[in-house]
Protein backbone atom coordinates (compact mmCIF):
# COMPACT_ATOMS: atom_id res chain seq x y z
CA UNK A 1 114.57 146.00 132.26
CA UNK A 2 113.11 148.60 129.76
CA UNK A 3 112.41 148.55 126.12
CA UNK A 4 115.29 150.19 125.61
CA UNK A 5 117.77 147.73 126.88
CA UNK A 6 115.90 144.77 125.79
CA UNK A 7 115.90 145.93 122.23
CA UNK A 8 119.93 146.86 122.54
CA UNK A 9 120.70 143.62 123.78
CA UNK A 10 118.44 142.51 120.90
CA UNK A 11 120.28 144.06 118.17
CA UNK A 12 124.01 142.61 120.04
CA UNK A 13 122.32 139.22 119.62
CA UNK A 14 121.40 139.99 116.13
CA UNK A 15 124.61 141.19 115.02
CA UNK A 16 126.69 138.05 116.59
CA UNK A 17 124.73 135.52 114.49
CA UNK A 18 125.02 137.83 111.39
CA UNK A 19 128.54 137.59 112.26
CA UNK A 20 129.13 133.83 112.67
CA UNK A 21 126.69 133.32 109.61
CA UNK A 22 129.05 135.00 107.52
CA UNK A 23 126.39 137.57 106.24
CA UNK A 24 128.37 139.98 107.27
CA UNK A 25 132.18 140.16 108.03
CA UNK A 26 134.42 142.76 109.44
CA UNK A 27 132.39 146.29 110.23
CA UNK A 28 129.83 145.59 107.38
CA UNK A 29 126.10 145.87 107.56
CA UNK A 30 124.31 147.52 110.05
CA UNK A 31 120.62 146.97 112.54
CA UNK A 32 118.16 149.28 113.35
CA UNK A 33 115.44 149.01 115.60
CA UNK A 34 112.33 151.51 116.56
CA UNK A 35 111.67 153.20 120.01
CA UNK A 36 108.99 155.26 118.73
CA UNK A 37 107.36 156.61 115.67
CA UNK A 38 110.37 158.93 115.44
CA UNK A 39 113.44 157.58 117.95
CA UNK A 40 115.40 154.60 116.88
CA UNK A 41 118.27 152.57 117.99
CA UNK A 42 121.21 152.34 115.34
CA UNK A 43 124.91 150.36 115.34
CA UNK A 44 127.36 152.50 115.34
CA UNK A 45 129.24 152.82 112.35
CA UNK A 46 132.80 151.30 112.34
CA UNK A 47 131.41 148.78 113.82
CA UNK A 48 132.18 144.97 114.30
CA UNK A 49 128.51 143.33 114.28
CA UNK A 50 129.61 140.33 115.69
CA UNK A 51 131.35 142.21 118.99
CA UNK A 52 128.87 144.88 119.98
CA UNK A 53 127.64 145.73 123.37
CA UNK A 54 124.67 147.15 124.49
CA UNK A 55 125.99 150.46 125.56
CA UNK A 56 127.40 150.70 121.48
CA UNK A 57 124.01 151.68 120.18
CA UNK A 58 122.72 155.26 118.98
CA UNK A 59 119.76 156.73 119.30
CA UNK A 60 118.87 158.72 116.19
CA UNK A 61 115.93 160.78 115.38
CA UNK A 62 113.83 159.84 112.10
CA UNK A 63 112.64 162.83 111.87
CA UNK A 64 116.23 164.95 111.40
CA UNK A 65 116.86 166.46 108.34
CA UNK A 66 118.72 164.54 105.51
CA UNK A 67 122.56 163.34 106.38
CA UNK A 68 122.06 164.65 110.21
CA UNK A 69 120.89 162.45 112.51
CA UNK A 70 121.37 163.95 115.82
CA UNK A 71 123.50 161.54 118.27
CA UNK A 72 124.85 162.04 121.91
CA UNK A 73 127.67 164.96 121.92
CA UNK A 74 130.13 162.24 122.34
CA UNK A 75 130.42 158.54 121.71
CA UNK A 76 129.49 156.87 118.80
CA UNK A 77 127.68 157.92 115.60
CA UNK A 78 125.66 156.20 114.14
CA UNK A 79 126.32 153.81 111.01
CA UNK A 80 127.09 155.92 107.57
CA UNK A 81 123.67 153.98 106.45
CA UNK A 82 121.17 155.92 108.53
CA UNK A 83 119.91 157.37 105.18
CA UNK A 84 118.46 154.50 104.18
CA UNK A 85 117.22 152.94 107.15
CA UNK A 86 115.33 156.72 108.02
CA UNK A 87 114.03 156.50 103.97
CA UNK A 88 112.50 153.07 104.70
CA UNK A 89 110.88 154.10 108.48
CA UNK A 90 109.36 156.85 106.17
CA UNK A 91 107.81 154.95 103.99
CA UNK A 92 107.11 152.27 105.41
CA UNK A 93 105.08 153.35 109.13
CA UNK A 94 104.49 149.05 109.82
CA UNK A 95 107.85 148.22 109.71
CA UNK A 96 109.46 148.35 113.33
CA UNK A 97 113.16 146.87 112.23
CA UNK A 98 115.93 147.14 109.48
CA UNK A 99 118.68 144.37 108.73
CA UNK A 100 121.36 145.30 105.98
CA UNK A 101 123.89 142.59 105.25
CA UNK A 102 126.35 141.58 102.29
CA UNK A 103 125.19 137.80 102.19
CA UNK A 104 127.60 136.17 99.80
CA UNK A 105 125.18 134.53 97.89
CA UNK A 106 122.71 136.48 97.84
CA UNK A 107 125.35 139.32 97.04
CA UNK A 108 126.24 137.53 94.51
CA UNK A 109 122.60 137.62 92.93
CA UNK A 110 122.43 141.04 93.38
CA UNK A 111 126.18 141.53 91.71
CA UNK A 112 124.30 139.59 88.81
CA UNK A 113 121.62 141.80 88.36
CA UNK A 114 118.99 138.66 89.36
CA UNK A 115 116.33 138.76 91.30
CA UNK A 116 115.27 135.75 93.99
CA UNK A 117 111.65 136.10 92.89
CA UNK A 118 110.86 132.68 91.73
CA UNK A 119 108.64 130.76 93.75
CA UNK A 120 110.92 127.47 94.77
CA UNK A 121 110.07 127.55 98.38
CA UNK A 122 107.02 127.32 100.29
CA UNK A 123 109.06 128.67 103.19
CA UNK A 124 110.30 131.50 101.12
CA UNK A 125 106.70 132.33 99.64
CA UNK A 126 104.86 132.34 102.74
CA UNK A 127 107.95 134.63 104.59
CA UNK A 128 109.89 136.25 102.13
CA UNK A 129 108.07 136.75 98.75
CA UNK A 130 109.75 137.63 95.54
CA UNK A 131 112.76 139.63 96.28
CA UNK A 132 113.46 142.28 93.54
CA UNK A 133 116.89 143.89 92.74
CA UNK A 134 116.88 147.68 93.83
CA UNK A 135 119.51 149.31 90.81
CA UNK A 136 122.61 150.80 92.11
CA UNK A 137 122.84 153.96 94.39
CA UNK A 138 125.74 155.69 95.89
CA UNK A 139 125.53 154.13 99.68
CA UNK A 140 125.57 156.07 102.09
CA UNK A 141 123.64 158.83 100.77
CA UNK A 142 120.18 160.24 100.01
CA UNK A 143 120.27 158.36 96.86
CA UNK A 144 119.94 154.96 97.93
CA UNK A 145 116.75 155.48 99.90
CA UNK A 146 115.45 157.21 96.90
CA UNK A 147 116.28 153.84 94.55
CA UNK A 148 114.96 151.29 97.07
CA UNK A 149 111.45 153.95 97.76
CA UNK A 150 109.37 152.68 95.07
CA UNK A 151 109.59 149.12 96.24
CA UNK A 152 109.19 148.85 99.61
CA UNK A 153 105.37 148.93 99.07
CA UNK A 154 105.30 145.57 98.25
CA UNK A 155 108.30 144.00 99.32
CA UNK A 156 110.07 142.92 102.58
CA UNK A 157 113.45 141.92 101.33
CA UNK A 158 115.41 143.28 98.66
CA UNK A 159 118.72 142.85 96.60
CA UNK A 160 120.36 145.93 96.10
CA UNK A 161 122.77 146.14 92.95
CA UNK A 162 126.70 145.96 93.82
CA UNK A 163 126.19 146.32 97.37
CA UNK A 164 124.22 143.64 99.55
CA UNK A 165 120.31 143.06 100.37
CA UNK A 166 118.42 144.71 103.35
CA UNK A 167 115.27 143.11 104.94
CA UNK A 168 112.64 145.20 107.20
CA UNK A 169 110.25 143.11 109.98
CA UNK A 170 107.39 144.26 112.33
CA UNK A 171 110.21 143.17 114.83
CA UNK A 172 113.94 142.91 114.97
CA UNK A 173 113.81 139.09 115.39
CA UNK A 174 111.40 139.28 111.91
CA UNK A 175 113.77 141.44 110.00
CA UNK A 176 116.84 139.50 110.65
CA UNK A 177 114.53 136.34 110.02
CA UNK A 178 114.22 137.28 106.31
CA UNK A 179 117.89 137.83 105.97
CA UNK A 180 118.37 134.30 107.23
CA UNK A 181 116.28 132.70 104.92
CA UNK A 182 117.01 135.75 101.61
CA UNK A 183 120.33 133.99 102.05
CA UNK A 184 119.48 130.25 102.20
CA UNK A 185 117.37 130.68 99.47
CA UNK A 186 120.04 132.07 97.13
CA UNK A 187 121.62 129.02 98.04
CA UNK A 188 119.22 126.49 97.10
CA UNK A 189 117.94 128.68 93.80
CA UNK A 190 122.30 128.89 92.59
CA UNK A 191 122.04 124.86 93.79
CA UNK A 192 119.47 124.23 91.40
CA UNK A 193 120.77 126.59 88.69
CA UNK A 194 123.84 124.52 88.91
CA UNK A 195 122.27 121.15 88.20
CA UNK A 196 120.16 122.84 84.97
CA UNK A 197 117.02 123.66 86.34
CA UNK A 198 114.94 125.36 89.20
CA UNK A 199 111.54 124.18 89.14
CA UNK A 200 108.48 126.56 90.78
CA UNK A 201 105.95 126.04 92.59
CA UNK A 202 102.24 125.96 90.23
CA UNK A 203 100.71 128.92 90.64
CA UNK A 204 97.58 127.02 92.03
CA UNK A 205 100.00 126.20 95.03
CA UNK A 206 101.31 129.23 95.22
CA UNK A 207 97.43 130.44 95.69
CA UNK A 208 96.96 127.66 98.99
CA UNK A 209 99.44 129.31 100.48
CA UNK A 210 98.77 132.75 100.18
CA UNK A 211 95.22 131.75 101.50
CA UNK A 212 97.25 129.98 104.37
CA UNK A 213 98.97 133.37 104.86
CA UNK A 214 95.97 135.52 105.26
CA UNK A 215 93.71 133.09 107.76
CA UNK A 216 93.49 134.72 111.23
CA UNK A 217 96.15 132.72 113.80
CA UNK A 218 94.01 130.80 116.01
């Protein structure tokens, strides 16, 4: 089996737990996955994520100019999103993998204009980090990339205002990882909120476990 088809059969796999998960519903969100440097795999747009097949994917070029990714001649095209998952391959070289979802509760954050960024969850901290809210852009177009640019330097997840949250991962399974837990953790930090009070972690905590972070995996 190649690359190729792993990583489509991948991003099927990806979309039917988004789907039963409820981050998504219908033909929202949309996965994207690296070949190269410059080649990626997409979802189609019009899409149900939680009843792809492998053969549904697109391959787009990350190097096309704005709005015109260049697909097959016929079949599908890719999702109306590519702008923003091209804008964050751009600036971001590491990342390998986009996820963007419409998590309810994290949605609902993001609808709020709050950012997950308080340290509640060692879990969170050690995976996620703070997420920020990205202010609203038109999706769809060259302006969303262009709102969610100036964070992506130091974040991995992000809210984005009336619209949903999008996590990025060195792999798919990574990227859709953070989505998972973006998502739980909106749950626990509204939980909390809704019994008066979510406590942090100390800061000297926080420290361990960024040390625990950057030690070498033995």
């Amino acid at each position: 089996m190649t690359k190729e088809q792993v990583l489509r059969k991948q991003i099927v796999e990806v979309g039917r737990r988004m789907y039963l998960k409820t981050l998504v519903v219908a033909t929202e969100g949309n996965i994207s996955v690296r070949l190269t440097s410059q080649r990626a795999l997409m979802t189609p747009t019009g899409a149900w994520k939680g009843f792809l097949s492998p053969a549904d994917m697109v391959v787009v070029d990350l190097d096309g100019k704005p709005g015109a990714p260049r697909p097959p001649a016929a079949g599908p095209r890719p999702s109306m999103e590519f702008p923003m998952h091209r804008g964050i391959y751009r600036a971001r070289p590491d990342v390998w993998a986009v996820v963007h979802a419409h998590p309810p509760v994290a949605t609902g954050f993001a609808v709020a204009g709050i950012p997950l960024d308080q340290p509640i969850l060692a879990e969170a901290v050690l995976v996620l980090g703070p997420v920020p809210v990205v202010p609203y852009a038109t999706p769809a177009t060259d302006a969303l990339p262009a709102s969610i640019e100036p964070y992506l330097k130091h974040h991995n997840a992000l809210l984005l205002a009336n619209h949903g949250a999008v996590t990025v991962g060195r792999t798919l399974w990574e990227a859709y990882a953070r989505m998972e837990i973006l998502e739980h953790l909106a749950h626990i930090q509204l939980t909390a909120r809704l019994l008066g009070k979510a406590n942090g972690i100390p800061p000297a905590e926080i420290r361990k476990l960024q040390d625990l972070l950057a030690k070498p995996a033995l």
